[in-house]
Protein backbone atom coordinates (compact mmCIF):
# COMPACT_ATOMS: atom_id res chain seq x y z
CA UNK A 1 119.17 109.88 90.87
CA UNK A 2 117.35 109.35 87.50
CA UNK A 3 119.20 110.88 84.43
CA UNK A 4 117.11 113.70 83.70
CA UNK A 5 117.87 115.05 87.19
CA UNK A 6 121.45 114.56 87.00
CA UNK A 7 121.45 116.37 83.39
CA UNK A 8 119.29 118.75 85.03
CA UNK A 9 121.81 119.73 87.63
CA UNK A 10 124.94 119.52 85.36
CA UNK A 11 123.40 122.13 83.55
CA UNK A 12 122.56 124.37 86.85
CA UNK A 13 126.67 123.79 87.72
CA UNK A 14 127.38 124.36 84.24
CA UNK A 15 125.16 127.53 84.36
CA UNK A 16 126.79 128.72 87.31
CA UNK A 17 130.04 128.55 86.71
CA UNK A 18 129.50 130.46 83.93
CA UNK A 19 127.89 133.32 85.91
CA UNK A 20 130.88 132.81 88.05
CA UNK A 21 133.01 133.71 84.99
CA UNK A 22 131.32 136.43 83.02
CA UNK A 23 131.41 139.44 85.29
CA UNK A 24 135.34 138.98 85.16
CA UNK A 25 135.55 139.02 81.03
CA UNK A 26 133.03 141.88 81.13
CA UNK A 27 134.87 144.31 83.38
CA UNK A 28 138.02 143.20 81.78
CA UNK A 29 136.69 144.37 77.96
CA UNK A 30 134.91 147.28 79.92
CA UNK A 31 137.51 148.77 81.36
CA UNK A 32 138.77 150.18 77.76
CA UNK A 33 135.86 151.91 77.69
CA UNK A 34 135.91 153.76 81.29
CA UNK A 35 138.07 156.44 81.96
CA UNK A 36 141.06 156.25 84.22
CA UNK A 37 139.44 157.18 87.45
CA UNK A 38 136.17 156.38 88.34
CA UNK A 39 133.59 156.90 90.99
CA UNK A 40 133.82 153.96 93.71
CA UNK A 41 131.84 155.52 96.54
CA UNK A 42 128.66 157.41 96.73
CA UNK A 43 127.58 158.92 99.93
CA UNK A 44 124.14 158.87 101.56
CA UNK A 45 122.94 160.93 98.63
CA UNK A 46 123.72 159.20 95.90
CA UNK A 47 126.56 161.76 95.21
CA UNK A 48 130.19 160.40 94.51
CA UNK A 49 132.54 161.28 97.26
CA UNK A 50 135.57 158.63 96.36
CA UNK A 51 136.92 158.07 92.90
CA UNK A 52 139.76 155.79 92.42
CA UNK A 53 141.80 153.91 89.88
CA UNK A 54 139.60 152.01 87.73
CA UNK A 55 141.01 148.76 87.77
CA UNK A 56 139.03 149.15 91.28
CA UNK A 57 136.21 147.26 89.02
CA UNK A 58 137.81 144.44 89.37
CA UNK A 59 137.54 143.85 92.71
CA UNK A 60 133.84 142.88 92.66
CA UNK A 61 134.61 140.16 90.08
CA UNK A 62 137.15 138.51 91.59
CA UNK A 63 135.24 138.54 95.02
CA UNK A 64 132.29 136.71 93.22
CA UNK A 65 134.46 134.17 91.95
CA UNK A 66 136.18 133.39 95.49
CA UNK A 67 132.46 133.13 96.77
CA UNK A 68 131.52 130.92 94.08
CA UNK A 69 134.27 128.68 94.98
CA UNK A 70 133.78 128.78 98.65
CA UNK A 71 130.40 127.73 98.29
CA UNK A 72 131.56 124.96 95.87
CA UNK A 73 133.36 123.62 98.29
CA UNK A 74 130.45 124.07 100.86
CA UNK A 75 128.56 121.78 98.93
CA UNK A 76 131.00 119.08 98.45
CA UNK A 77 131.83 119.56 102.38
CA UNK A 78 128.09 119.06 103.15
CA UNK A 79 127.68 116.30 100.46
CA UNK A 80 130.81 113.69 102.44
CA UNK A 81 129.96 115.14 105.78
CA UNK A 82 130.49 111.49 107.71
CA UNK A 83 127.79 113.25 110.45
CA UNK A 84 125.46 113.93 108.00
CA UNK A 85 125.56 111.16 105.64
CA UNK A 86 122.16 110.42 105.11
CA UNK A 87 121.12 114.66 104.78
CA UNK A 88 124.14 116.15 102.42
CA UNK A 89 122.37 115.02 99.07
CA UNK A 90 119.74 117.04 100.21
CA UNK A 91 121.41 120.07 101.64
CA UNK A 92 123.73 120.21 98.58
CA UNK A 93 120.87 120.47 96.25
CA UNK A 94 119.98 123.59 97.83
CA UNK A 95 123.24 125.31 98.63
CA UNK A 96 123.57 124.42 94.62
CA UNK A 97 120.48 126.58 93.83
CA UNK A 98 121.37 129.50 96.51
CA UNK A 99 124.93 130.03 94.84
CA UNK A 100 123.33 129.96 91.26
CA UNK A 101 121.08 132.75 92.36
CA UNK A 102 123.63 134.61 94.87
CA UNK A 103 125.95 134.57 91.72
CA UNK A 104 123.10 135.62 89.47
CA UNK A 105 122.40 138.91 91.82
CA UNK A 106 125.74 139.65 91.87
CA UNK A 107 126.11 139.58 88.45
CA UNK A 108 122.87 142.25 88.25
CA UNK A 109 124.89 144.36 90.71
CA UNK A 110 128.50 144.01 88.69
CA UNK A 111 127.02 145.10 85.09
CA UNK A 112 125.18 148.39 87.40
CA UNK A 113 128.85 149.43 88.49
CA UNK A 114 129.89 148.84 84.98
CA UNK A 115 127.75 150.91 83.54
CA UNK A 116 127.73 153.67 85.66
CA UNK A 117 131.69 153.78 85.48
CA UNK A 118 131.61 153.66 81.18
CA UNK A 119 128.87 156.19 81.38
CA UNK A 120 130.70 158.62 83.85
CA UNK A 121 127.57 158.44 86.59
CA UNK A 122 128.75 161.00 89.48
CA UNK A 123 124.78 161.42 90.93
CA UNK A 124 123.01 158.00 90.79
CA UNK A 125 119.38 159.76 91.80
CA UNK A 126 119.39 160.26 87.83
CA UNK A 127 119.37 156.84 87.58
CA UNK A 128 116.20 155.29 86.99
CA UNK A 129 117.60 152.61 89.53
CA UNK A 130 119.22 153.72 92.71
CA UNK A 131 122.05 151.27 93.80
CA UNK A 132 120.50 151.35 97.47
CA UNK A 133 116.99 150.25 95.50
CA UNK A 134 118.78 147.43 93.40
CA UNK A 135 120.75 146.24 96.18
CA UNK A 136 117.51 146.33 98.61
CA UNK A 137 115.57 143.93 96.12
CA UNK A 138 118.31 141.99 95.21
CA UNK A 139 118.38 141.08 99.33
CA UNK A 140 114.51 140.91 99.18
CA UNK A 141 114.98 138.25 96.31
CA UNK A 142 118.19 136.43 98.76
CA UNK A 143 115.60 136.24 101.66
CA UNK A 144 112.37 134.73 99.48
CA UNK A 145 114.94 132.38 98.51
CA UNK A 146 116.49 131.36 101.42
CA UNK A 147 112.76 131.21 102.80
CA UNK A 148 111.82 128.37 99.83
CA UNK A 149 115.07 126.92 100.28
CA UNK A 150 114.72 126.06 104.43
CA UNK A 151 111.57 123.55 104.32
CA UNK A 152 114.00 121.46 101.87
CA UNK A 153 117.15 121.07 104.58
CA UNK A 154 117.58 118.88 106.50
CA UNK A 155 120.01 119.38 109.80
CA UNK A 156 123.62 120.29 108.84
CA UNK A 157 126.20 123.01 110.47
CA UNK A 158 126.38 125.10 107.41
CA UNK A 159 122.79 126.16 106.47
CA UNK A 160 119.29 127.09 107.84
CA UNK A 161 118.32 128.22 111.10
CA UNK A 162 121.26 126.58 113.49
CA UNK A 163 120.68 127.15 117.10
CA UNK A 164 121.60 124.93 119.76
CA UNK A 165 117.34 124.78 119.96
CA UNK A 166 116.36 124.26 116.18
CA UNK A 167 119.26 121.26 116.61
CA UNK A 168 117.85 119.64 119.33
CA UNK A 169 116.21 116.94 117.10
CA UNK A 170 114.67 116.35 114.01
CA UNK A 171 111.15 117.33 115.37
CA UNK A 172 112.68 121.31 116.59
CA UNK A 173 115.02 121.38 112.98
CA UNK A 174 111.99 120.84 110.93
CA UNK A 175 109.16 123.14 112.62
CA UNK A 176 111.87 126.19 112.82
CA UNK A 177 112.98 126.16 109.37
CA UNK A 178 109.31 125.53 108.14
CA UNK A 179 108.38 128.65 110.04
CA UNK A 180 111.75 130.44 109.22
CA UNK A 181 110.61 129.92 105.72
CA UNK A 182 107.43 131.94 106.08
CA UNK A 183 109.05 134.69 107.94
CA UNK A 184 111.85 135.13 105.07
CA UNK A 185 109.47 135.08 102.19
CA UNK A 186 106.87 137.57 103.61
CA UNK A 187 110.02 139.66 105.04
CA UNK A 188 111.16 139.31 101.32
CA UNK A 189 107.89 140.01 99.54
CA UNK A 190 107.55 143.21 101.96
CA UNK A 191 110.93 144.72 101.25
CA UNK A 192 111.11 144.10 97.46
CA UNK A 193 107.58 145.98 97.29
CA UNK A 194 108.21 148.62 99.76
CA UNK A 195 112.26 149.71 98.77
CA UNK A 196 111.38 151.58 95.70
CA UNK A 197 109.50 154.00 98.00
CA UNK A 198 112.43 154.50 100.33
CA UNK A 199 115.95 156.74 99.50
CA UNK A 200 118.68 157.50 101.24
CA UNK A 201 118.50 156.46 105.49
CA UNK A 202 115.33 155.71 105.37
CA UNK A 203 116.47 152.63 102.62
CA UNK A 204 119.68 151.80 104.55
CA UNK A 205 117.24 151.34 107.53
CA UNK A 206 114.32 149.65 105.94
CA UNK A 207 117.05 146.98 104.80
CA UNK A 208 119.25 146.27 108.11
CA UNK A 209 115.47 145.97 109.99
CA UNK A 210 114.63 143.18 107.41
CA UNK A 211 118.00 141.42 107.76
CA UNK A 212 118.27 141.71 111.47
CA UNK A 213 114.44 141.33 113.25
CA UNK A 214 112.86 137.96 111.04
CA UNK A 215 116.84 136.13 112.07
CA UNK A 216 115.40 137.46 115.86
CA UNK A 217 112.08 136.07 115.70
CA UNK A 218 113.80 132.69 114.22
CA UNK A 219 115.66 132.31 116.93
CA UNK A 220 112.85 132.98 119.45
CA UNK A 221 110.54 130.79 117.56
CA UNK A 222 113.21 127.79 118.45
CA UNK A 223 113.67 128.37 121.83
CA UNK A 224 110.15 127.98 122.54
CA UNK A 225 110.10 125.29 120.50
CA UNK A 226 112.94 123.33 121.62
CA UNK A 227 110.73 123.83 125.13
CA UNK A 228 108.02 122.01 123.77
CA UNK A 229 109.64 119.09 122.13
């Protein structure tokens, strides 16, 4: 690895675990600000229908620090993997990028529920963002990602398209996530453009159709595929 790259991803760790950090101290000096209970559930509507302590704010910033770690540990798992010893340099360069931008998103949604707690938000349709939108093209963004991020992997048990099919061999692991990768970036492209439209079911739909039929069509993809080769 030349030295620019290496500098390049110590700053990308660096960067992260900062990300991994901030929502924490933010909630922390926020919560001064907020009063004692605050809205923590908003039904279909966008209408508040649980408030609770607010030290409930926390609970999002500690999560995204557990994740952060998990996948940190991910990476070095993938990186020693004695079955994949030639492929976890690889594969660890891109579960690197995917928690920097999962942490990223998260952060997005963390400073929402912070503001909408200080400000005293009990009907988020008078929010020029609605939480179901912001969390809808947050997942849009996850899936273009993941969809760049498959043509780069090469076989490992943690990440891509893993069926006993796209695993067969090399030949199977590379044509599924290559296609995979097309599927989750228009899928991604589609739903970032097309949640604004949607509120309410309609959204909630619209979202578990994008998550559930592309994984689907993977998976179908490297059956026949698997056939083949």
């Amino acid at each position: 690895m030349s030295i620019n790259k290496k500098e390049d991803r110590n700053i990308l760790r660096k960067l992260t675990d900062f990300l991994t950090i901030l929502p924490i101290v933010v909630s922390i000096v926020a919560l001064s600000f907020m009063p004692d209970m605050i809205a923590m559930h908003y039904n279909i509507d966008g209408i508040a229908d649980r408030f609770a302590s607010k030290y409930e704010i926390l609970i999002l910033p500690i999560s995204i620090i557990i994740l952060s770690i998990i996948m940190k540990l991910i990476e070095r798992s993938i990186s020693n993997d004695p079955v994949f010893k030639n492929r976890g340099k690889s594969n660890q360069k891109v579960i690197e990028r995917f928690r920097l931008v999962l942490v990223l998103m998260l952060n997005v949604l963390t400073f929402y529920i912070i503001y909408t707690s200080v400000m005293g938000v009990e009907d988020l349709s008078k929010m020029k963002i609605n939480i179901t939108t912001l969390v809808g093209m947050m997942i849009a963004l996850i899936f273009i990602v993941i969809g760049r991020s498959l043509p780069k992997t090469e076989i490992n048990n943690v990440f891509g398209i893993r069926t006993d099919s796209s695993m067969k061999n090399e030949k199977t692991w590379d044509l599924t996530q290559k296609f995979s990768a097309r599927v989750f970036i228009i899928t991604g492209v589609i739903l970032f453009i097309g949640i604004p439209f949607l509120r309410g079911v309609k959204a909630i739909v619209a979202i578990l159709l994008c998550a559930i039929v592309p994984s689907i069509i993977c998976i179908v993809y490297a059956h026949i595929i698997a056939k083949k080769y």
